[in-house]
Protein backbone atom coordinates (compact mmCIF):
# COMPACT_ATOMS: atom_id res chain seq x y z
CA UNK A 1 3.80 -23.16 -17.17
CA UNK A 2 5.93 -21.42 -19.68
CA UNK A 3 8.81 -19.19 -18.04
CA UNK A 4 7.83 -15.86 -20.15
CA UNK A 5 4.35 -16.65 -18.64
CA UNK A 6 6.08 -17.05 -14.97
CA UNK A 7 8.03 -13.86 -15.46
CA UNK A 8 4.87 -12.32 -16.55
CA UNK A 9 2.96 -13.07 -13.56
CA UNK A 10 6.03 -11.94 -11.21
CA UNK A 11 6.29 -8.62 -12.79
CA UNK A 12 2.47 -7.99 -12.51
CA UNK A 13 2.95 -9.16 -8.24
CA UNK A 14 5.50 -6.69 -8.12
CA UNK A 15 3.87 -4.01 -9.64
CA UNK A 16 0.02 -4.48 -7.78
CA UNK A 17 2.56 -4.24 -4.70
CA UNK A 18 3.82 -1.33 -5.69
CA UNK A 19 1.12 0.36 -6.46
CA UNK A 20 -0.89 -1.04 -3.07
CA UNK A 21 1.96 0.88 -1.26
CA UNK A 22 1.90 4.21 -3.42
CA UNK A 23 -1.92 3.77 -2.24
CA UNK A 24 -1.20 3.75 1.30
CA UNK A 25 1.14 6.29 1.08
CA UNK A 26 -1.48 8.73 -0.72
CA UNK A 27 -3.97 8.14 1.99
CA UNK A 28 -1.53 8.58 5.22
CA UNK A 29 -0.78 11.72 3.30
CA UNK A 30 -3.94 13.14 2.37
CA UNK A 31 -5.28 12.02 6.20
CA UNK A 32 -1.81 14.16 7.27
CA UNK A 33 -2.93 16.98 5.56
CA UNK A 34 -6.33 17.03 6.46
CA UNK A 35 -4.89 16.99 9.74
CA UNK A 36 -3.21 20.19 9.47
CA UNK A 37 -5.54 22.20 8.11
CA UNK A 38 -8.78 20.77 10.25
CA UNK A 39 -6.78 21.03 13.57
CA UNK A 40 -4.45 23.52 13.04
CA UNK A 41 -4.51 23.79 17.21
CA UNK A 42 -2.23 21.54 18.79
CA UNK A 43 -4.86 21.72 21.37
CA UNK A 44 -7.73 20.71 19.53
CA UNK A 45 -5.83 17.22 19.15
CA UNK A 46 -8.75 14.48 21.31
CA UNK A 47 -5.53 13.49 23.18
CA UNK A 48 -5.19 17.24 24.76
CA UNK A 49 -8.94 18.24 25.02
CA UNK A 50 -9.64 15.20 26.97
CA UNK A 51 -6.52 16.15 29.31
CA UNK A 52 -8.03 19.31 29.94
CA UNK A 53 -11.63 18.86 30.44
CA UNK A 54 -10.58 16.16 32.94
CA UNK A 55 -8.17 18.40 34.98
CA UNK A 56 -10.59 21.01 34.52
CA UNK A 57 -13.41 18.96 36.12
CA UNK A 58 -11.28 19.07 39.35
CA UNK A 59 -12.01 22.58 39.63
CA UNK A 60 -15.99 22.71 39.12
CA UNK A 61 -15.66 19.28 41.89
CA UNK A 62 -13.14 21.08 44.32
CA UNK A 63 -16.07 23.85 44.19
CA UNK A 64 -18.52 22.17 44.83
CA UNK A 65 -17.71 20.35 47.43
CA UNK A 66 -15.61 22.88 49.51
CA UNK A 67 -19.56 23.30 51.09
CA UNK A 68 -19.29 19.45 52.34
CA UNK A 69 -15.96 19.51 53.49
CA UNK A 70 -14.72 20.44 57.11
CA UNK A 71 -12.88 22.99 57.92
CA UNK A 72 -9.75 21.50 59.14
CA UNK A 73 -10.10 18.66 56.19
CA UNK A 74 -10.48 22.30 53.71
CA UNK A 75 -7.22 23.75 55.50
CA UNK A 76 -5.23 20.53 54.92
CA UNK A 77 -6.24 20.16 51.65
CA UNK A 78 -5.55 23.96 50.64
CA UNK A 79 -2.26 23.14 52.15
CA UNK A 80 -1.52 19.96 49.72
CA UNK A 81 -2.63 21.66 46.94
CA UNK A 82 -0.19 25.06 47.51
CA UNK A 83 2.67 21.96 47.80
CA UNK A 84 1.39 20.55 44.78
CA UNK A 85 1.96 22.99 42.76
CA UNK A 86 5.08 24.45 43.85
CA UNK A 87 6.23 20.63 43.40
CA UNK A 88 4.99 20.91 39.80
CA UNK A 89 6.94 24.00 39.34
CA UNK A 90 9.95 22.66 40.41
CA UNK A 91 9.36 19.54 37.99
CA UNK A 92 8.42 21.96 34.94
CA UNK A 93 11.48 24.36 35.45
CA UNK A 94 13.76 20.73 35.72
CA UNK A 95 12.09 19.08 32.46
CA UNK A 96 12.16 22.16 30.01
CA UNK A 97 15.73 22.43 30.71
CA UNK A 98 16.71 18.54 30.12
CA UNK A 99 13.82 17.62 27.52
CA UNK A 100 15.14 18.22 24.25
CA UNK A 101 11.46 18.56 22.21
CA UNK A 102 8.04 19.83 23.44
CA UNK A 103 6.48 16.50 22.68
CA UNK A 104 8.50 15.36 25.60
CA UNK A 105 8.17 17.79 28.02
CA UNK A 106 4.45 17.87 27.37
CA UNK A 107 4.25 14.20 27.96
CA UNK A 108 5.95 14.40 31.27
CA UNK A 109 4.25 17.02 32.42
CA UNK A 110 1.00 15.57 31.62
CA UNK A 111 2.01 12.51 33.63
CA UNK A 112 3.12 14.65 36.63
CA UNK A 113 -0.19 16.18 37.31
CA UNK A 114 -1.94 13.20 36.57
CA UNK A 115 -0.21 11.78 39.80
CA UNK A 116 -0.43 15.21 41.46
CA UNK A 117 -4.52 15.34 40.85
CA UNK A 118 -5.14 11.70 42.08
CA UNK A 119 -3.49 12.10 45.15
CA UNK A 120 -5.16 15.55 45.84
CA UNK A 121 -8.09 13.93 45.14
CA UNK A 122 -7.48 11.12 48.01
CA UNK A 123 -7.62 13.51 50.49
CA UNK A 124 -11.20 14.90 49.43
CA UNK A 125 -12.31 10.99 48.62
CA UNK A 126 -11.04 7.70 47.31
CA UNK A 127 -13.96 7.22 45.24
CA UNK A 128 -12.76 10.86 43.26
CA UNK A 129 -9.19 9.40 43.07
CA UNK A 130 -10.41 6.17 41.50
CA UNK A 131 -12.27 7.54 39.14
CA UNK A 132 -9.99 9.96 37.93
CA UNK A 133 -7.47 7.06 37.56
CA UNK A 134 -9.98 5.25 35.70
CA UNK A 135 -10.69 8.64 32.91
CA UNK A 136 -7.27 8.73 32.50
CA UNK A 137 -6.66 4.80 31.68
CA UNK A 138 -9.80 5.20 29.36
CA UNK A 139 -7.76 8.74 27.75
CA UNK A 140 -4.53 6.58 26.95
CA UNK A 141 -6.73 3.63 25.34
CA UNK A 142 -8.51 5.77 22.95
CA UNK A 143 -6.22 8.35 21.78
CA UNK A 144 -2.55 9.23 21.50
CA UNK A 145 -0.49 12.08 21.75
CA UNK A 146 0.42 13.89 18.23
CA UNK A 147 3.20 13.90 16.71
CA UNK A 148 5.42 16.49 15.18
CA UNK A 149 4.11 17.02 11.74
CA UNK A 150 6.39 18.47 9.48
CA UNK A 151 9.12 16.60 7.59
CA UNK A 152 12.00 19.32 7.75
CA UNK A 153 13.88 18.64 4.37
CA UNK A 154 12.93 14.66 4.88
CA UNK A 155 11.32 12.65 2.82
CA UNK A 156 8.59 10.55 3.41
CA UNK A 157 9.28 6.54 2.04
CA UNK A 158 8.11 3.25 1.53
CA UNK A 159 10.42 0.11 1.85
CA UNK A 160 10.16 -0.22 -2.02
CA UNK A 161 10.85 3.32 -2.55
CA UNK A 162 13.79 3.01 -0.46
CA UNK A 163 15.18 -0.01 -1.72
CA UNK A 164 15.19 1.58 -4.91
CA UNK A 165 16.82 4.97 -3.85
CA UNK A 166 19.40 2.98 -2.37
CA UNK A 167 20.02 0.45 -4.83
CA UNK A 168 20.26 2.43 -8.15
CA UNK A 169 22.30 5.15 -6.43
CA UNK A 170 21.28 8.02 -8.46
CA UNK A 171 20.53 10.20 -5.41
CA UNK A 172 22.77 10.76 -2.21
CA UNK A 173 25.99 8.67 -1.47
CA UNK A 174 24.49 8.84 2.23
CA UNK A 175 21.02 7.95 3.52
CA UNK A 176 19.39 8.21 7.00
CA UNK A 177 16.63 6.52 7.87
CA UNK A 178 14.16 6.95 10.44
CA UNK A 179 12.34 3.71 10.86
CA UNK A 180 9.47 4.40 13.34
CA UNK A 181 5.55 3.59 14.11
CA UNK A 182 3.17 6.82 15.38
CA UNK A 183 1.56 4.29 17.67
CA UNK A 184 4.83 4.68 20.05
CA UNK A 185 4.90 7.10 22.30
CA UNK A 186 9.16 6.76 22.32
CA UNK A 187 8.29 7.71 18.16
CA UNK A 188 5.90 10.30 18.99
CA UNK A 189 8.19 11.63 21.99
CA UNK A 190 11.30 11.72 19.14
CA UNK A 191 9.52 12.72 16.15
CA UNK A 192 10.59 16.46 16.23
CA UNK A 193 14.59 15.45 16.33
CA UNK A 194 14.71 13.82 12.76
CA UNK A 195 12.99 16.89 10.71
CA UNK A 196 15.00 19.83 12.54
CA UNK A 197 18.00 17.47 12.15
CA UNK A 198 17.37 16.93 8.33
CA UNK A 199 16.78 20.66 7.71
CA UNK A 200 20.43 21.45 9.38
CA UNK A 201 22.86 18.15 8.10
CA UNK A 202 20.76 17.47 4.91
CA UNK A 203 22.70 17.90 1.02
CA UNK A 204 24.24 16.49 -1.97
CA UNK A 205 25.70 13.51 0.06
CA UNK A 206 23.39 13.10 2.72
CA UNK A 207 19.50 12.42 2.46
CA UNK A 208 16.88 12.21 4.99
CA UNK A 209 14.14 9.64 4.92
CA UNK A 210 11.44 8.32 7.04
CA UNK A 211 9.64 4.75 6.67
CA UNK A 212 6.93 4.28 9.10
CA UNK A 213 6.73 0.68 10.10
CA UNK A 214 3.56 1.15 11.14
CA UNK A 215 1.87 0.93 7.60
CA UNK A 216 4.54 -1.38 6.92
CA UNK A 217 5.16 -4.36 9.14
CA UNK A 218 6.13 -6.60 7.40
CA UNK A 219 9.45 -4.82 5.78
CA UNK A 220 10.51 -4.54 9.39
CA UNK A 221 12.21 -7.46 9.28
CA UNK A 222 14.33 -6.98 5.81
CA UNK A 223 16.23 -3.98 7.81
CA UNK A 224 17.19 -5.92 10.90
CA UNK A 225 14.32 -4.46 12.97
CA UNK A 226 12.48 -7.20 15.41
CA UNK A 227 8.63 -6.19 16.14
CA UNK A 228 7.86 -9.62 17.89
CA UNK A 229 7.75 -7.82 20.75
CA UNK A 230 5.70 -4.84 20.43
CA UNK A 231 7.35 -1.53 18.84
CA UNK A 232 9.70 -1.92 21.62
CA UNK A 233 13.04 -1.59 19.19
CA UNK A 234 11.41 2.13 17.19
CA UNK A 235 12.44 4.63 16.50
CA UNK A 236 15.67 2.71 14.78
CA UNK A 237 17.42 4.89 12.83
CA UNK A 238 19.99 3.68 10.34
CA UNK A 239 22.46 5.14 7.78
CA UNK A 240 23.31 3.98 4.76
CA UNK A 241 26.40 4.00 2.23
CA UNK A 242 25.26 3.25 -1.38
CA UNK A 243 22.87 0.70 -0.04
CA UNK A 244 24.95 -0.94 2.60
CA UNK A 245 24.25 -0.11 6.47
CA UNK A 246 27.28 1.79 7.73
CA UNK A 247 25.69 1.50 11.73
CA UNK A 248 22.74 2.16 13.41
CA UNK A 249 21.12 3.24 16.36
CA UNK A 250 19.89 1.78 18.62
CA UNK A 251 22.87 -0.31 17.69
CA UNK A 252 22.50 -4.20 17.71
CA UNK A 253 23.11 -5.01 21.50
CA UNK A 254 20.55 -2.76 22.97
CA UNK A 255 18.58 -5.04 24.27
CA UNK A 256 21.03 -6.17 26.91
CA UNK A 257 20.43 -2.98 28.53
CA UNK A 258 17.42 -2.11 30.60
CA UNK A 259 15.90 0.41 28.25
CA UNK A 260 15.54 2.05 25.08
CA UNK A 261 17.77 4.67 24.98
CA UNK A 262 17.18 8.17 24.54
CA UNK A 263 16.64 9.98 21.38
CA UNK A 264 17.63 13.45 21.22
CA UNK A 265 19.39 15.47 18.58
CA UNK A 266 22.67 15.88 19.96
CA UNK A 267 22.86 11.78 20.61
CA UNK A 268 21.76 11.46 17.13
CA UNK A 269 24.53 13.55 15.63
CA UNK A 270 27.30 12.45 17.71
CA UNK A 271 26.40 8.89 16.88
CA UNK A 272 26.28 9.19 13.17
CA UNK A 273 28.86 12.21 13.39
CA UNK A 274 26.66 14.53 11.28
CA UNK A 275 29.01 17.14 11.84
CA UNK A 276 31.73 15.52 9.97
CA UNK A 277 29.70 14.98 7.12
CA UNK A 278 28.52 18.06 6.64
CA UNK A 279 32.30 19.38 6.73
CA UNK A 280 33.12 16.69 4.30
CA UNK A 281 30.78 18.09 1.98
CA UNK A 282 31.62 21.82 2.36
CA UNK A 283 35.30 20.72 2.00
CA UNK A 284 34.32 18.91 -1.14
CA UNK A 285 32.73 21.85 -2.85
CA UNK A 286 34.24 24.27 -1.29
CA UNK A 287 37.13 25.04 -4.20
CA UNK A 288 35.01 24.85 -7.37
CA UNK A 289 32.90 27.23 -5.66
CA UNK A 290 35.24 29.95 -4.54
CA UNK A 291 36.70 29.55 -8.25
CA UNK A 292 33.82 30.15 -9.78
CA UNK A 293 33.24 33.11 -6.98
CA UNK A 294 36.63 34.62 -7.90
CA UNK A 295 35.73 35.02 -11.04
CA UNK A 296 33.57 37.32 -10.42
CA UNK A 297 33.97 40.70 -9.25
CA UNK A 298 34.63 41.16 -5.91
CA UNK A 299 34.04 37.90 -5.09
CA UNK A 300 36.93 37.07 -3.30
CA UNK A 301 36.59 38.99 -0.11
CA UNK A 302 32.90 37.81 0.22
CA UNK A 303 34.02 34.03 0.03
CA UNK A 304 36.96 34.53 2.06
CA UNK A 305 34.60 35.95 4.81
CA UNK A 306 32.33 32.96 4.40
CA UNK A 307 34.99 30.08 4.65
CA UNK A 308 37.39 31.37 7.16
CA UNK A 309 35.19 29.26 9.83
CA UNK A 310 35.77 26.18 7.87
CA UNK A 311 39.57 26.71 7.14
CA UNK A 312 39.99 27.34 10.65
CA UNK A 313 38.15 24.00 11.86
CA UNK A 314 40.62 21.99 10.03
């Protein structure tokens, strides 16, 4: 076959793929947005109604039953239940305070009273406590938890689109990519961190992006990211310098460890020092602008006031 004809046929695979991705893309975004505006509740997410109805049920069967019950088995089990909750106090005051985002705390609190309600529910029957156990395993089969919707000042990506961001360079010197799949709950659990960090560290020199593996599998690979074994290696988040990966986290030797560590946003911008970038940048632009500031009248005393943070820091 001719090589104009070859070339012709390569370009055409190239562009049906990247036009199958701009496809996908449209549809996970029109399904987002549909989303939002249908369920504008967190709480009218499947994953929290079912929650509810099924710790709700305890109450209409802890009602009924109190008529069945003896007394000393109703005393003993008013008694767990006061201890229950004090215990889930405790655990709620403990978690808001060290769980960064509300997708976290949420989740753990969730699993607390799951474990709270089953073994209340041994005391009034075993039969109750297994079949609560079973509702619940049926709940995380069918739906997930949501994740935090907004973007910040992120963008959402495909592997193509990134690889071309990254490879003509006529955006950011700096990129950050979260790579990540909404069918983890360690993605789901982090997916407020990247948006409020993007919306604080993002400018001229440093973008945000987001590439969800997910739709994407197959591109995992091409960034260093192994999904042989599950999703167990998302949320990976990597930066990059003018297409070349500056370092990453989790970093390469991870998996040594027992667990995927945690993602929060003050790990995140220690790791990738987001703070010094951000000075970098004000530093940068910094004297152009107070020129062009001075310039004008009374400008001086208003920049002066502005900086003085930034001169003092270095």
């Amino acid at each position: 076959m001719p090589s104009h004809q070859l070339l012709n046929i390569h370009g055409d695979v190239e562009l049906h793929e990247t036009m199958l991705e701009g496809l996908v893309v449209d549809a996970f975004v029109y399904d987002h947005n549909r989303r939002a505006v249908m369920n504008p509740n967190p709480l009218s997410e499947p994953y929290y109604l079912l929650h509810f109805l099924t710790f709700f049920s305890y109450i209409i069967t802890r009602t009924s039953a109190t008529s069945l019950l003896s007394p000393h088995l109703i005393h003993r089990l008013v008694y767990r239940e006061i201890q229950a909750v004090l215990a889930f106090a405790l655990l709620a005051a403990y978690k808001i305070v060290r769980d960064e985002t509300w997708e976290a705390f949420i989740s753990n609190m969730l699993f607390f009273a799951k474990i709270f309600l089953v073994a209340i529910s041994l005391i009034m029957d075993y039969h109750l406590a297994l079949w609560y156990m079973v509702v619940f395993s049926v709940i995380y089969l069918v739906t997930q938890p949501p994740a935090f919707e907004k973007l910040g000042t992120s963008s959402r990506l495909t592997p193509l689109q990134l690889e071309t961001l990254l490879t003509e360079g006529n955006t950011s010197r700096f990129w950050l990519v979260e790579f990540r799949a909404l069918c983890s709950s360690a993605c789901i659990h982090a997916s407020r961190c990247f948006p409020e960090l993007s919306i604080i560290y993002s400018n001229k020199n440093l973008s945000f992006g987001i590439v969800d593996l997910g739709l994407f599998p197959n591109a995992a690979e091409k960034f260093g990211i192994s999904l042989s074994g599950g999703m167990n290696q998302l949320p990976t988040y990597i930066l990059f310098e003018n297409a070349t990966e500056v370092t990453r986290f989790p970093e390469w030797d991870y998996e040594a460890k027992a667990s995927h560590p945690p993602v929060t946003k003050r790990v995140l911008s220690r790791h990738f020092e987001l703070d010094r970038h951000l000075l970098e940048y004000v530093n940068v632009y910094k004297t152009p602008i107070r020129q062009s500031v001075q310039n004008t009248s009374g400008g001086k005393n208003h920049l002066d006031r502005f900086a003085a943070p930034f001169d003092k820091e270095n």
